[in-house]
Protein backbone atom coordinates (compact mmCIF):
# COMPACT_ATOMS: atom_id res chain seq x y z
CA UNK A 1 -11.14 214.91 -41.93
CA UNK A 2 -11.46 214.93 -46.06
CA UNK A 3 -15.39 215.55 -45.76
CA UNK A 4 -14.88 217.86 -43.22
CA UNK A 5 -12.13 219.65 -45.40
CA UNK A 6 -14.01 218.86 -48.88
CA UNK A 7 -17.49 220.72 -47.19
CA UNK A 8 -15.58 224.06 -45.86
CA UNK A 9 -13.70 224.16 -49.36
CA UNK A 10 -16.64 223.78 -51.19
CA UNK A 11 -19.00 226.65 -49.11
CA UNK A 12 -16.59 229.04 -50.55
CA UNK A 13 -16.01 227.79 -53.61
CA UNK A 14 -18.02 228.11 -57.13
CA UNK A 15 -16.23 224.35 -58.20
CA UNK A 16 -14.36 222.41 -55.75
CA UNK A 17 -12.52 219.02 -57.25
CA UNK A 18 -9.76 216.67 -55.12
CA UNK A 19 -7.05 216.29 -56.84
CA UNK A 20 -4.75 214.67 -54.49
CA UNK A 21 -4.95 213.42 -51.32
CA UNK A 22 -1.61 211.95 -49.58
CA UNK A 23 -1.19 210.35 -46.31
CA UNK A 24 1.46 209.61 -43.95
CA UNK A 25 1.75 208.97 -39.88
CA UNK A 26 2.98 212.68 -39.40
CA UNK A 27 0.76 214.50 -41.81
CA UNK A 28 -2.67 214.77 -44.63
CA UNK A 29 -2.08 216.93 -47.59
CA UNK A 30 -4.67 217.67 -49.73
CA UNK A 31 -5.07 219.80 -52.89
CA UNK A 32 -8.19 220.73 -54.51
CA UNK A 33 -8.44 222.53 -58.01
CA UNK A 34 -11.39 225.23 -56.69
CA UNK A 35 -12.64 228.77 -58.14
CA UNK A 36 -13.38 231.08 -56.04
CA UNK A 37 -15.19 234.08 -56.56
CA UNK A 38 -13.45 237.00 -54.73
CA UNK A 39 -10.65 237.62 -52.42
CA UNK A 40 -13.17 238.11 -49.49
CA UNK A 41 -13.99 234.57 -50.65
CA UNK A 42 -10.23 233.17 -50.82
CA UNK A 43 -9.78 235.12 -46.67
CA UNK A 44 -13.18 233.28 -45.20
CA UNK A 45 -11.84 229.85 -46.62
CA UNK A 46 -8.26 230.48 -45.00
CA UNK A 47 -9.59 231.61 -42.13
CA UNK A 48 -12.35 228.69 -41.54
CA UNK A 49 -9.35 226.78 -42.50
CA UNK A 50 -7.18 227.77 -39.72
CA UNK A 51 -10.30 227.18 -37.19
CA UNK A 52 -10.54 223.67 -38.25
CA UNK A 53 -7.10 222.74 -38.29
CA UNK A 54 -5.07 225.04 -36.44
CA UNK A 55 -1.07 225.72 -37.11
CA UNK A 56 -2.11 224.26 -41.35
CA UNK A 57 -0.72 225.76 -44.38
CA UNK A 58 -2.99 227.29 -47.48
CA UNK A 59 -1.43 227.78 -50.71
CA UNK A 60 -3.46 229.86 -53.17
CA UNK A 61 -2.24 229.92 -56.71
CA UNK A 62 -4.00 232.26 -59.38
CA UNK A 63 -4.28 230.15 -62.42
CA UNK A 64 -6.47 232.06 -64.70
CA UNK A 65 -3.34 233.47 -66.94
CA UNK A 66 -1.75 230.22 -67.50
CA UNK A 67 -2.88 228.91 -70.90
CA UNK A 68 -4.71 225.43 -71.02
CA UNK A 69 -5.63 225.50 -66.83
């Protein structure tokens, strides 16, 4: 599932870097530090997202105004 994941992330993304990957019998979470282009960009991910693995949660955080990120 993490190359699956990693290759959708990364055909919408300009950089796409794991950062953490966690594990457990009832669930996967993984968070990648990515750029992304445009919002049009940041809907095609979610929504290939929620082909692949349907019923997941995206969180998309804006980091470009927080110094040192």
């Amino acid at each position: 599932m993490l190359t699956q994941m990693t290759e959708i992330v990364s055909r919408y993304a300009t950089t796409c870097d794991l950062h953490r990957l966690q594990r457990s019998n009832e669930s996967t979470q993984i968070t990648y530090f990515i750029d992304v282009v445009d919002v049009e960009g940041v809907s095609r991910l979610t929504s290939e997202i929620d082909s692949f693995l349907p019923g997941s949660e995206v969180t998309i955080i804006d980091q470009r105004r927080i110094p040192g990120v």
